[in-house]
Protein backbone atom coordinates (compact mmCIF):
# COMPACT_ATOMS: atom_id res chain seq x y z
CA UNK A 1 268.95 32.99 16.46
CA UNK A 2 272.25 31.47 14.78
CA UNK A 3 274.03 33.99 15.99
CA UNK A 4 274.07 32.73 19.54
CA UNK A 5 275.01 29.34 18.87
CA UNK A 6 276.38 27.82 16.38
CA UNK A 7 274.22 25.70 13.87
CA UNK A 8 275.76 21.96 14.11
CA UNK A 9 274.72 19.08 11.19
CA UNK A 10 272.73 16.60 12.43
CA UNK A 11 274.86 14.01 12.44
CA UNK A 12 277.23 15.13 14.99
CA UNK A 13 274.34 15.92 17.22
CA UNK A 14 273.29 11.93 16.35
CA UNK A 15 276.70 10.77 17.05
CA UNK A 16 277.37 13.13 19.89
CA UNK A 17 274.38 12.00 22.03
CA UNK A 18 274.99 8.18 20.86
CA UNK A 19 278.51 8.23 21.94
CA UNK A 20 277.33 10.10 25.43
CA UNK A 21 274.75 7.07 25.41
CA UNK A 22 277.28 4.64 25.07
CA UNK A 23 279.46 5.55 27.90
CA UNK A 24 276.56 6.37 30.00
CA UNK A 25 274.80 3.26 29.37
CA UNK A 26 278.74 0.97 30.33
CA UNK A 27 279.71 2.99 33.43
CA UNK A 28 275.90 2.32 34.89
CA UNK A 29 277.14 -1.33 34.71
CA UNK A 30 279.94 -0.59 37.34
CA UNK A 31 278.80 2.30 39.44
CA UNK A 32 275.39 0.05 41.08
CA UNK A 33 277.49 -2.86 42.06
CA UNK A 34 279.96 -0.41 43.55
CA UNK A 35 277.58 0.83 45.43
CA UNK A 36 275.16 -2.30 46.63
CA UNK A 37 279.19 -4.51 47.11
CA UNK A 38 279.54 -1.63 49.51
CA UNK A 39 277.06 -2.62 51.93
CA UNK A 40 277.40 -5.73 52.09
CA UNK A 41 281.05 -5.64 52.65
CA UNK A 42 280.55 -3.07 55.45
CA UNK A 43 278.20 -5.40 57.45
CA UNK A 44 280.34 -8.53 56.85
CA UNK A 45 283.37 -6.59 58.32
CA UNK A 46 280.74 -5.06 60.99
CA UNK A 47 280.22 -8.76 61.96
CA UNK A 48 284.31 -9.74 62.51
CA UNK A 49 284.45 -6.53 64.54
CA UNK A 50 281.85 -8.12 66.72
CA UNK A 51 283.14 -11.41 66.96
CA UNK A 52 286.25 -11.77 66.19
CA UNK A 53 285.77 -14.93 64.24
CA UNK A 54 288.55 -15.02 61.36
CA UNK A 55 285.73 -16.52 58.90
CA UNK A 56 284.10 -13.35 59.06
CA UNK A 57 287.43 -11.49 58.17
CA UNK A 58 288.14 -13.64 55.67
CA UNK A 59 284.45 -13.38 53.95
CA UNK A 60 285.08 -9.27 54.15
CA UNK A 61 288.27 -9.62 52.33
CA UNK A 62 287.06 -12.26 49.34
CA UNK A 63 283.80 -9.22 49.25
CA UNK A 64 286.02 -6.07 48.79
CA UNK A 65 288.50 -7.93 46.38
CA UNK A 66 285.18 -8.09 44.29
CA UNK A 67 284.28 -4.91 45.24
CA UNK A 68 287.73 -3.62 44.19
CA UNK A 69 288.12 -4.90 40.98
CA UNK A 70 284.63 -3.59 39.71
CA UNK A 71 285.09 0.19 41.60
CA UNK A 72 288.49 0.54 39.25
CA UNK A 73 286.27 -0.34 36.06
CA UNK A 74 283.66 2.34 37.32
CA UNK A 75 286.39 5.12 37.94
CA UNK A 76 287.96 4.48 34.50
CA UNK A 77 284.16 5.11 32.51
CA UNK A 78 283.75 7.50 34.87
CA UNK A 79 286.87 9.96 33.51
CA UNK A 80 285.64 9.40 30.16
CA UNK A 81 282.12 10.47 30.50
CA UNK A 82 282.90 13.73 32.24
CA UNK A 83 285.62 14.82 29.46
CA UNK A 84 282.68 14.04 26.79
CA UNK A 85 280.89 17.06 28.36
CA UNK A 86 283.82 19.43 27.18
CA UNK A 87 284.33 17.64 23.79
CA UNK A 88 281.01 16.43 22.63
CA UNK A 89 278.84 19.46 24.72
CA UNK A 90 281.16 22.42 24.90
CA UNK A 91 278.02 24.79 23.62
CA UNK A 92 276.70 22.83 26.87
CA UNK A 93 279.50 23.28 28.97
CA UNK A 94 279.83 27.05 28.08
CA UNK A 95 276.04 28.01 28.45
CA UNK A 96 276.09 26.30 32.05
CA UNK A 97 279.38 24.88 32.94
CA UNK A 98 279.24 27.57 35.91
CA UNK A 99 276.40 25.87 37.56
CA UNK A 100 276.74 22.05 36.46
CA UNK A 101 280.61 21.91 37.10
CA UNK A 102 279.88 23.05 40.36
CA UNK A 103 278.88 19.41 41.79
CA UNK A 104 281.07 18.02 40.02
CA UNK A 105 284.08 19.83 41.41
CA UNK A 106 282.80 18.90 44.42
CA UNK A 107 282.14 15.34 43.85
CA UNK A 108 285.64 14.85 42.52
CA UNK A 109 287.58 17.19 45.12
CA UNK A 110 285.83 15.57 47.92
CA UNK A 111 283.71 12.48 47.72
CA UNK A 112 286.40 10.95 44.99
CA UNK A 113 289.50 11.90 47.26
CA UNK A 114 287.58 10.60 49.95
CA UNK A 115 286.52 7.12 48.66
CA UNK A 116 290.31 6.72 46.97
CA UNK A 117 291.84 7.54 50.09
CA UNK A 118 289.90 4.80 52.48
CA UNK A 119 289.94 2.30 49.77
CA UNK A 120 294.01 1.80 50.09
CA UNK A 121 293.57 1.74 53.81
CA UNK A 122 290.23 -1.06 53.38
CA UNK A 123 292.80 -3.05 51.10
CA UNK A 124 296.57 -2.56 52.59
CA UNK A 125 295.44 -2.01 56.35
CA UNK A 126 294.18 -5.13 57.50
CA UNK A 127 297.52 -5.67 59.67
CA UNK A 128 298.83 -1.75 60.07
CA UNK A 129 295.67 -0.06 61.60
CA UNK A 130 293.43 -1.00 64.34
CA UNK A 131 290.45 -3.19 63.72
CA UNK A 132 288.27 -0.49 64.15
CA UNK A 133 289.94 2.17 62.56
CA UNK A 134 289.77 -0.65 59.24
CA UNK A 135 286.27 -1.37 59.82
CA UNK A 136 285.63 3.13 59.51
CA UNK A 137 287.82 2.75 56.53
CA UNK A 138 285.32 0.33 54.78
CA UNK A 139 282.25 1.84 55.74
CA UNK A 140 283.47 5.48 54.34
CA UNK A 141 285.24 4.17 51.18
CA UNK A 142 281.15 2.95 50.85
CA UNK A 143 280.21 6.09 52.34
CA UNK A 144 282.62 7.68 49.83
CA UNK A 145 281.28 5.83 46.75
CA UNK A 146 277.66 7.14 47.60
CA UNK A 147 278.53 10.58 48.43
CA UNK A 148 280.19 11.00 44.86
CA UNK A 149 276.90 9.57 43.61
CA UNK A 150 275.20 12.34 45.28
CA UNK A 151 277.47 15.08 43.44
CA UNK A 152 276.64 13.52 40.07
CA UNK A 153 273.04 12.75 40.60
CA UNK A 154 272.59 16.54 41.95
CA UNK A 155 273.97 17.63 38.54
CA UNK A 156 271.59 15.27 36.60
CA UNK A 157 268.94 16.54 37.92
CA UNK A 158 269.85 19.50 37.45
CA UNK A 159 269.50 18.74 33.84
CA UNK A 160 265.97 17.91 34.27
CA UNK A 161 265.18 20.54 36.31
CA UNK A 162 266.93 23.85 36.66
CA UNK A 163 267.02 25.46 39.72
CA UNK A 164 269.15 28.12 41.88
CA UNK A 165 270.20 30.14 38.62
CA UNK A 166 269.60 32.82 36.88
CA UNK A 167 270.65 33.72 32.88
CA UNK A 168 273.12 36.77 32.46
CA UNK A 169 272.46 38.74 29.20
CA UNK A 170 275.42 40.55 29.42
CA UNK A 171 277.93 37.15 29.73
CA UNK A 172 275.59 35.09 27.72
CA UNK A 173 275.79 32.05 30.56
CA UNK A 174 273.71 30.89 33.43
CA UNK A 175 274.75 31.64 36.49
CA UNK A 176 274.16 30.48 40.20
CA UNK A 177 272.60 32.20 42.36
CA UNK A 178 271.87 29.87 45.16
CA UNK A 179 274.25 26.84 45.44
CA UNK A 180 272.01 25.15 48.14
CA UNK A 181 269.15 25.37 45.71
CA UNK A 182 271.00 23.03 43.45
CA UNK A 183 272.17 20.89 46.03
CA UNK A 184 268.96 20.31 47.85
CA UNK A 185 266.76 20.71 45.18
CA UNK A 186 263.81 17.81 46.29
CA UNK A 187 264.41 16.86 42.26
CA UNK A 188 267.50 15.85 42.83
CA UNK A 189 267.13 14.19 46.49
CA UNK A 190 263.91 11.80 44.94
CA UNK A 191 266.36 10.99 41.88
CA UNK A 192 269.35 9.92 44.42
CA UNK A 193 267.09 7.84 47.03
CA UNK A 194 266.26 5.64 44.28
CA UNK A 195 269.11 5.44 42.36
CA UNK A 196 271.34 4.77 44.90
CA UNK A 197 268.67 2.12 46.72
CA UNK A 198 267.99 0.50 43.21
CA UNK A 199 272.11 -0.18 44.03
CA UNK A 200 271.53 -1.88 46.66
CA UNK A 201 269.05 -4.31 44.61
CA UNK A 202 271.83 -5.54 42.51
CA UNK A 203 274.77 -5.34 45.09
CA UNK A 204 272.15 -8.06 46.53
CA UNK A 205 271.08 -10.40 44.20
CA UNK A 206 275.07 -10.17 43.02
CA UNK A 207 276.25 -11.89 46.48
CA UNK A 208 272.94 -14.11 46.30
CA UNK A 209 274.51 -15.35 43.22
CA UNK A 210 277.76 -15.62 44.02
CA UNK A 211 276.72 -17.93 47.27
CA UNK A 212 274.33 -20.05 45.64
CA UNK A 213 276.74 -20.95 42.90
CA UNK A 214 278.84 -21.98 45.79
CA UNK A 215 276.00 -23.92 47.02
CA UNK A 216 275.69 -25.54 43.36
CA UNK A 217 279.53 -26.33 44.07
CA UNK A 218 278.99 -27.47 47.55
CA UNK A 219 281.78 -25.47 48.72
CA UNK A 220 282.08 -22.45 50.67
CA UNK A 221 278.98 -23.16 52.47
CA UNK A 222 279.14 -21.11 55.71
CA UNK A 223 280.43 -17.98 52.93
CA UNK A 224 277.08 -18.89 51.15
CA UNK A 225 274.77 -19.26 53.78
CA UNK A 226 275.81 -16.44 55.50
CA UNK A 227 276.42 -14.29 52.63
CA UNK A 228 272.27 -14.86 51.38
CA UNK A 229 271.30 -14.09 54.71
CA UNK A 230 273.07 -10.95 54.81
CA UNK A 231 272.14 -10.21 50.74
CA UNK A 232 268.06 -11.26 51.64
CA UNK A 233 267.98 -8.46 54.34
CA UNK A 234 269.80 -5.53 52.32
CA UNK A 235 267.63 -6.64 48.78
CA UNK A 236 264.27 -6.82 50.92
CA UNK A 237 264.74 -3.66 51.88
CA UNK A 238 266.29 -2.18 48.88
CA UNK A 239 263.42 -3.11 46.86
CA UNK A 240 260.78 -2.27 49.15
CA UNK A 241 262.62 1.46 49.61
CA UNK A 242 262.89 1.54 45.65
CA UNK A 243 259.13 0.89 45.27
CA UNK A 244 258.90 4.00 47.66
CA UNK A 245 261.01 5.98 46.17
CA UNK A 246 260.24 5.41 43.16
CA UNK A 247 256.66 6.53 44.12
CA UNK A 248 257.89 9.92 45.17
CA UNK A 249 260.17 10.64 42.11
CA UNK A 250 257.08 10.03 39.89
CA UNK A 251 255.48 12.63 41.98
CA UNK A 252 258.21 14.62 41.01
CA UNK A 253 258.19 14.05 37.22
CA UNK A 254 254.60 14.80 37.06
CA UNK A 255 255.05 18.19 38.65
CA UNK A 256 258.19 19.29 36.54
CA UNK A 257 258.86 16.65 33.29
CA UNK A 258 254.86 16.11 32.32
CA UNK A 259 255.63 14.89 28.92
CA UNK A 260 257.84 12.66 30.69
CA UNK A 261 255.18 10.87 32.66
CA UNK A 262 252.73 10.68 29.43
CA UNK A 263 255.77 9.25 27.51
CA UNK A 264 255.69 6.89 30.21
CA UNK A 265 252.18 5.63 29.98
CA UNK A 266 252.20 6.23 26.44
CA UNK A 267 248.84 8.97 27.26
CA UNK A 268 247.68 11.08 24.74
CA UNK A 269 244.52 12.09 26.40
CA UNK A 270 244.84 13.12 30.14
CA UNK A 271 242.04 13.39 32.85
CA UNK A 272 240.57 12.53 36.28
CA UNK A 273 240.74 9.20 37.78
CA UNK A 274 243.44 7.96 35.33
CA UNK A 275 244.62 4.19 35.36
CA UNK A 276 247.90 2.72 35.34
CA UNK A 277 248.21 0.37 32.10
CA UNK A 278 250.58 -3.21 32.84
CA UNK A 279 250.30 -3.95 29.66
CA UNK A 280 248.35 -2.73 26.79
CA UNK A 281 244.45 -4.01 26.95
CA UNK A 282 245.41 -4.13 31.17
CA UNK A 283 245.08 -1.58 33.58
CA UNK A 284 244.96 -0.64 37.35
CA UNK A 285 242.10 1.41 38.07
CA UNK A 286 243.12 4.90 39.30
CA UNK A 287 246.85 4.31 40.05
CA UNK A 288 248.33 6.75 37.77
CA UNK A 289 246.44 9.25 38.97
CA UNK A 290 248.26 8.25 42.77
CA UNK A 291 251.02 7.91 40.87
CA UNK A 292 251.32 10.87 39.58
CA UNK A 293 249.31 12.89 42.32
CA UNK A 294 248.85 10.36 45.14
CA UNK A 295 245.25 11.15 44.86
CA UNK A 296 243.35 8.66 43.54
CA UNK A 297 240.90 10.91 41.34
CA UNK A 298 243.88 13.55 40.97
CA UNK A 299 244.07 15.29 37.15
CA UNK A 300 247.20 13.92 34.81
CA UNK A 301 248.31 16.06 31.97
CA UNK A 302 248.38 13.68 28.70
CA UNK A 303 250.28 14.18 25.77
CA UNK A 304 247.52 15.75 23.39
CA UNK A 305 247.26 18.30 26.92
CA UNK A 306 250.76 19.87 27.18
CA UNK A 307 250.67 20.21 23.27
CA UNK A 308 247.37 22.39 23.56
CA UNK A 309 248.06 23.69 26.80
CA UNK A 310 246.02 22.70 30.19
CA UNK A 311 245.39 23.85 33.96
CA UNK A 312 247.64 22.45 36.32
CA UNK A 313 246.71 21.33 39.70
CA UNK A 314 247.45 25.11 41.04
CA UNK A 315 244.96 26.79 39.56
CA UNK A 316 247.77 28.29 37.15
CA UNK A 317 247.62 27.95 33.10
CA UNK A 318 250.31 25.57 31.42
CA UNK A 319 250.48 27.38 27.58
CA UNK A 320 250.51 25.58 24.45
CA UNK A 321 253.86 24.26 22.90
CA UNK A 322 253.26 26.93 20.18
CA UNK A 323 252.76 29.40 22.70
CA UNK A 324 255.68 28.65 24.21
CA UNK A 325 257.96 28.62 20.92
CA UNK A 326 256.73 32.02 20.22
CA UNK A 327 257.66 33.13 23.27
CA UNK A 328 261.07 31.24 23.41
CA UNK A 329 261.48 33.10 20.03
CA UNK A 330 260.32 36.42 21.85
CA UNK A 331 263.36 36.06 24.69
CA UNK A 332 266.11 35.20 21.80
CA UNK A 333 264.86 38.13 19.96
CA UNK A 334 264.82 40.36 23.17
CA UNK A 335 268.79 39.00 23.73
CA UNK A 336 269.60 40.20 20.31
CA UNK A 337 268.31 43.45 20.68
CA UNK A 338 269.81 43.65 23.74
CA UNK A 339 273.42 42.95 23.05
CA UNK A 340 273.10 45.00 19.86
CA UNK A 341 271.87 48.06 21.84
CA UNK A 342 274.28 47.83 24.86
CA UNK A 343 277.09 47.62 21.81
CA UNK A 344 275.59 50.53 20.67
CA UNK A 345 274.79 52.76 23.87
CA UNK A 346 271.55 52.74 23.82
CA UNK A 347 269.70 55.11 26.67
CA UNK A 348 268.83 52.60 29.76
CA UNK A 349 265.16 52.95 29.09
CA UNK A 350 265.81 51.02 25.96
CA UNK A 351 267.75 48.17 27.51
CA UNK A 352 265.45 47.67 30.45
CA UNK A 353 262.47 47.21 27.89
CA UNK A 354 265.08 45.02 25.79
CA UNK A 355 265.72 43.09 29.66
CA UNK A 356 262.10 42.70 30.58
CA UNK A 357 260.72 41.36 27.53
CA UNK A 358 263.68 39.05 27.79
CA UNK A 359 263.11 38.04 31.73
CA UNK A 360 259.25 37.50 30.86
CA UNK A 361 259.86 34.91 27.88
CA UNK A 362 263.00 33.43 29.51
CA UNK A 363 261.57 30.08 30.74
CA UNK A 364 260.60 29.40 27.22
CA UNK A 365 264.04 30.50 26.45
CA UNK A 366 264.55 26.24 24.56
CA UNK A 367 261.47 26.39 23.01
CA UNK A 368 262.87 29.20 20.12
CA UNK A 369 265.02 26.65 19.16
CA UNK A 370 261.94 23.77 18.01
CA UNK A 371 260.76 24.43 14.68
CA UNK A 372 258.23 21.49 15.01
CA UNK A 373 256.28 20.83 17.81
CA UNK A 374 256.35 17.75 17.39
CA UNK A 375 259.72 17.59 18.53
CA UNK A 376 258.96 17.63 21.90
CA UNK A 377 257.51 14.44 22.05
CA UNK A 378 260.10 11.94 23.08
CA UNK A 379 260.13 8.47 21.98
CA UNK A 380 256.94 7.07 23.03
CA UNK A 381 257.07 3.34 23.23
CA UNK A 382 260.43 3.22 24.76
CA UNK A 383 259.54 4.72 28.01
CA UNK A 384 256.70 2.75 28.15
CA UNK A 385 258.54 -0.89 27.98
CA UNK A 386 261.49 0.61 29.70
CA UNK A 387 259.41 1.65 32.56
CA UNK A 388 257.16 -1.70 32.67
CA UNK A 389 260.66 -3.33 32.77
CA UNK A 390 261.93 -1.41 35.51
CA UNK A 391 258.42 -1.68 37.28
CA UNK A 392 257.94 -5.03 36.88
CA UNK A 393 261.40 -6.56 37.63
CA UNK A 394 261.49 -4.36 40.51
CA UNK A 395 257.84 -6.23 41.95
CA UNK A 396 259.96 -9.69 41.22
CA UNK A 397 262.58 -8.48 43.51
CA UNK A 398 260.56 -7.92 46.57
CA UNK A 399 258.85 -10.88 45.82
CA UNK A 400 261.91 -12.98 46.00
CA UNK A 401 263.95 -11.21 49.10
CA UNK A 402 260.99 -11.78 50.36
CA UNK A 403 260.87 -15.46 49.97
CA UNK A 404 264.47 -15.91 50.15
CA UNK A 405 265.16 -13.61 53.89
CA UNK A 406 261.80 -16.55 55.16
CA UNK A 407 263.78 -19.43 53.74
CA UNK A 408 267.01 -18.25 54.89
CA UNK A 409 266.57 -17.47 58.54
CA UNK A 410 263.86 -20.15 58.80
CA UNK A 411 261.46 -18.39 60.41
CA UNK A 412 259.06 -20.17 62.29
CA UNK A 413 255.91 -21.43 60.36
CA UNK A 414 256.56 -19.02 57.24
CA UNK A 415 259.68 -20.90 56.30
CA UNK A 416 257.24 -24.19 56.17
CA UNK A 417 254.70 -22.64 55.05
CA UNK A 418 256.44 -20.73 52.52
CA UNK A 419 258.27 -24.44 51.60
CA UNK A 420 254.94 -26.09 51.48
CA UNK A 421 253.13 -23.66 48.96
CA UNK A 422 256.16 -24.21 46.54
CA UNK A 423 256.05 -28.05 46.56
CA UNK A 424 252.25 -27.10 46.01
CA UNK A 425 252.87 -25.35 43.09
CA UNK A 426 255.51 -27.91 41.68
CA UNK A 427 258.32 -25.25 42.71
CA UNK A 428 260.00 -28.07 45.04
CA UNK A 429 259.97 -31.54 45.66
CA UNK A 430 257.63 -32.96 48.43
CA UNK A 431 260.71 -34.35 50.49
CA UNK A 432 262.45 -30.80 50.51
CA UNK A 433 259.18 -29.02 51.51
CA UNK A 434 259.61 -29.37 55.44
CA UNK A 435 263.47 -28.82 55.14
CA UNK A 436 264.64 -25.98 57.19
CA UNK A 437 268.12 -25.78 55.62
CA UNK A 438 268.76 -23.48 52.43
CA UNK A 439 270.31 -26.30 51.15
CA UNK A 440 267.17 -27.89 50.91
CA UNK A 441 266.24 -25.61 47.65
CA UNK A 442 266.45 -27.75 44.13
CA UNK A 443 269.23 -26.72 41.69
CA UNK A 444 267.35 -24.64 39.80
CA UNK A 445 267.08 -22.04 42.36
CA UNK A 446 270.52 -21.53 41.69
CA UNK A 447 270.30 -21.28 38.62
CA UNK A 448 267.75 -18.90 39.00
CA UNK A 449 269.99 -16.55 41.24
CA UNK A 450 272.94 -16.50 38.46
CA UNK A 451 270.50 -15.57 35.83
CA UNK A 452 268.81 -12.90 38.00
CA UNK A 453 271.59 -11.09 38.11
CA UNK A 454 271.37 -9.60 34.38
CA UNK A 455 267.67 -8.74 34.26
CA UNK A 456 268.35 -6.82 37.37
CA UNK A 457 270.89 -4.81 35.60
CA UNK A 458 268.18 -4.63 32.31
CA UNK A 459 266.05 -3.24 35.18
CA UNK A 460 268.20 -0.71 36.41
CA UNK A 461 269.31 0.14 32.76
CA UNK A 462 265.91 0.66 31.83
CA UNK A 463 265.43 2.97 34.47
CA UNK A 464 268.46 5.46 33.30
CA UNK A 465 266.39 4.65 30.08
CA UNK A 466 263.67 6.51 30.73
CA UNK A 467 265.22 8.88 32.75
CA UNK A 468 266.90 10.78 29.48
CA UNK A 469 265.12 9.26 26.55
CA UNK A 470 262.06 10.77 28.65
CA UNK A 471 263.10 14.54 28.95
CA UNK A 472 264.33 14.67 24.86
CA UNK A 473 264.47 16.68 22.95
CA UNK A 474 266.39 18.31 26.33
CA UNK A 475 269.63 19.02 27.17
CA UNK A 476 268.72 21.01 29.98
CA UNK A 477 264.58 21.11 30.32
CA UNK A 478 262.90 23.72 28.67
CA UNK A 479 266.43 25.69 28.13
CA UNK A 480 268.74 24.16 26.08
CA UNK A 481 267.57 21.19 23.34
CA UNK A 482 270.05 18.63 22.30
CA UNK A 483 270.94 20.31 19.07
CA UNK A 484 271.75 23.32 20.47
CA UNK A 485 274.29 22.16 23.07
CA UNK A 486 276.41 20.09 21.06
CA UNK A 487 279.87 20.30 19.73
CA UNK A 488 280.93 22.41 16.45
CA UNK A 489 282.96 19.12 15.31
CA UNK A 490 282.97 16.66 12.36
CA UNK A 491 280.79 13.64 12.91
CA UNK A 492 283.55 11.55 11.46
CA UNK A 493 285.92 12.11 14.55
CA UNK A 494 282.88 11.61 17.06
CA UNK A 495 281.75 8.35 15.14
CA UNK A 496 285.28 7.08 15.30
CA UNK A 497 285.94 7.86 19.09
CA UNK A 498 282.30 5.98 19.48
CA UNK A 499 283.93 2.95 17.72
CA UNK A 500 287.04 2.95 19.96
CA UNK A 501 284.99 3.54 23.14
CA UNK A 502 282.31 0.14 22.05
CA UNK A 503 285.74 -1.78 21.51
CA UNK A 504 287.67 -0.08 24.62
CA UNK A 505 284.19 -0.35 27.26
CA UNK A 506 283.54 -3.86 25.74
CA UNK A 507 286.95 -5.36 25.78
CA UNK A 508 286.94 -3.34 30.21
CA UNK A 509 283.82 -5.20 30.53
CA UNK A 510 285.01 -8.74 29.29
CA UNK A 511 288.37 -8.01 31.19
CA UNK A 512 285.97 -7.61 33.99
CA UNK A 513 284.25 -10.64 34.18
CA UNK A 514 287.09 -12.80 33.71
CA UNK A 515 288.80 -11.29 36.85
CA UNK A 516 285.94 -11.58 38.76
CA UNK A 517 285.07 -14.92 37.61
CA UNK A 518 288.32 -16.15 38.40
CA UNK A 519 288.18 -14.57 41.77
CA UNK A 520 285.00 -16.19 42.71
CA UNK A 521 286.55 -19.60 41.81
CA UNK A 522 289.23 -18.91 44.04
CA UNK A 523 286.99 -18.03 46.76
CA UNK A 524 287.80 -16.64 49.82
CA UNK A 525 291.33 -18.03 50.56
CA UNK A 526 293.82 -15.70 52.34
């Protein structure tokens, strides 16, 4: 078995997957604002194409100069997290670097070219291209940023679930086979729907924030009002579309990542008719069950089931985890013998015996590697706050686009209504509640809008938690565990290039927010 990789101490793999982590973790706090910014900027700009009115040009301007500063942040973590894969992971890289490089050539040959091209016309073509040759530019440096999403989500979830490849004995690497499998795999199209959507959220509640501080300010106001309508619509329906999505990629998780989903709900003993828990002690009757099946009274695999094995919704039998780590041990055996017998010249007879035995154990291939089954079990009781997190900040959103895209475009008898019930509930003062201005909110509203935008970000955070911490001990699911794919390098140089990067990503970060701070003071001045 060590013959095929090489055996790595512990703490490299510990400081190789914190240091991946850590990178991860900073460019997600770039790459969603990118993305939500780019929508918003786009319709602004959509809106001076329309009318003409220089307010609206000047409100798309003062949006992509934010927008700018943060996509240059996001490019820069960007670099460093995709060289970590060939310093950190080159067992990784090696073992599948034909299939997983694939989208990512393609992300940064096209989609990256793409956005970096439109973004200097967006920025240095207001007066040297026609206005609607400017306002294509903006939407496809957006378009651009999303696409190159795509590329990298496809190659995520990859990770979590292998598809359109097959493993070559004779090179010692997986292979593709079918490049549209990859691309297309419904895995990988559930993960970018919500990821991409959850964008959206905090692109949203960002310009919310932004405007109502002007509002605090008074200054700006048109910007502000404008800018909330604008952010109400996109984070109404970006959290209504997460909630969907987010649906479906569960679906998703429960067919392929099981132990995922029971990490999740922290369920050690599946069944029928299975409830969703909010909290420990408090749970919604059947949900996880549509969750997971989206029938009410379907069958959900718990933890205790995929350890002892179980019957899948199929019809088909799901083997024990010991079952499995025999037979990963089987198709690492069955490589062996077949490398050593091809070396030797063997008759054919020998090495198609050698190749079937190998072929028929293959998708337990990872499982040779666990010497405990226990090891499969990721950590429990951070997907299950992480999740509730993500969940339950995600029902606050829709809750408050909700409220805000009534107050904002005063819809008839919900906006006083709406007003009404809050000076009920002590939410507003009596005098405010049959104001139909946005103005007419009290302070702490806006208040509440700055300090929304950080537990949106915990919420989206959260999600990417679960995402990996759920699928450990995996590298790649079922095929390659973490200590397997790592780097043959001394933990000391990986701890002190983790160091650097918490220093270098902290200091971007702070650098950051005191540009963009200082650019929202300026406002939106030509």
């Amino acid at each position: 078995m060590n013959d095929l990789f090489l055996t790595i101490s512990s703490n490299s793999i510990d400081w190789a997957r914190a240091q991946f982590a850590l990178t991860a973790i900073y460019h997600w706090l770039f790459v969603p604002l990118t993305l939500g910014l780019a929508v918003v900027m786009g319709i602004v700009e959509t809106c001076w194409y329309r009318t003409r009115d220089a307010f609206w040009r000047d409100a798309a301007q003062f949006w992509q100069r934010l927008f700018g500063i943060n996509f240059a942040m996001g490019v820069a973590t960007g670099i460093i997290l995709e060289f970590e894969f060939g310093t950190n992971w080159s067992n990784y890289s090696w073992f599948v670097g034909d299939i997983f490089g694939a989208p990512l050539a393609v992300e940064g040959i096209v989609a990256f070219f793409m956005e970096s091209t439109f973004v200097a016309v967006m920025y240095f073509g207001w007066k040297k291209v026609s206005p609607g040759f400017h306002l294509a530019a903006t939407w496809l440096t957006g378009l651009g940023a999303t696409i190159s999403a795509w590329w990298i989500l496809v190659a995520n979830a990859w990770m979590q679930y292998p598809v359109g490849c097959a493993f070559n004995p004779d090179t010692m690497r997986n292979e593709m086979i079918s490049f549209l499998d990859v691309a297309l795999s419904p895995f990988a199209i559930d993960k970018f729907c919500h990821t991409v959507i959850s964008a959206w959220i905090i692109g949203a509640i960002f310009t919310v924030a932004v405007s109502c501080w002007y509002l605090m300010k008074k200054r700006e106001i048109r910007l502000a009002k404008e800018s909330i309508k604008i952010a109400a619509i996109v984070g109404l329906v970006a959290s209504l579309g997460a909630a969907m999505t987010g649906h479906k990629s569960a679906q998703s998780v429960a067919d392929v990542q099981p132990m995922k989903l029971a990490a999740m709900e922290a369920l050690y003993d599946g069944g029928y008719d299975r409830g969703l828990t909010v909290v420990p002690g408090i749970e919604v009757p059947y949900a996880l069950s549509f969750m997971a099946t989206n029938d009410f009274h379907g069958f959900v695999p718990g933890i205790n089931d995929i350890m002892s094995g179980y019957t899948r919704a199929d019809g088909t039998e799901e083997p024990s985890v010991e079952e499995k780590m025999v037979r990963g041990r089987m198709a690492i055996e069955a490589l062996a013998a077949y490398r050593k017998s091809k070396a030797e010249g063997a008759p054919e007879s020998v090495l198609a015996d050698q190749l079937n035995t190998l072929n028929e154990n293959m998708p337990y291939f990872g499982y040779g590697y666990v010497k405990d089954k226990e090891d499969i079990v990721p950590p429990i009781w951070v997907n299950f706050w992480a999740f509730r997190i993500m969940v339950g900040v995600g029902c606050l959103f829709i809750l408050y686009f909700l409220l805000l895209a009534i107050l904002s475009f005063k819809i008839p008898y919900l906006s006083v209504i709406t007003r009404r019930l809050l000076a009920t509930v002590g939410l507003l003062p009596e005098t405010k509640a049959d104001c139909h201005d946005i103005e007419g909110l009290p302070a702490w509203h806006y208040w509440l809008a700055v300090l929304l935008v950080p537990l949106a970000y915990i919420a989206s955070e959260s999600g990417w938690l679960v995402a990996e911490f759920g699928r450990q001990p995996w590298t790649i699911q079922d095929m390659l565990p973490t200590w397997v794919g790592v780097s043959d390098i001394e933990s000391f140089s990986v701890a002190l290039t983790f160091f650097l990067f918490l220093f270098l990503f902290t200091l971007m970060l702070c650098v950051e927010i005191n540009i963009m701070l200082k650019q929202i003071k300026k406002g939106p001045q030509s």
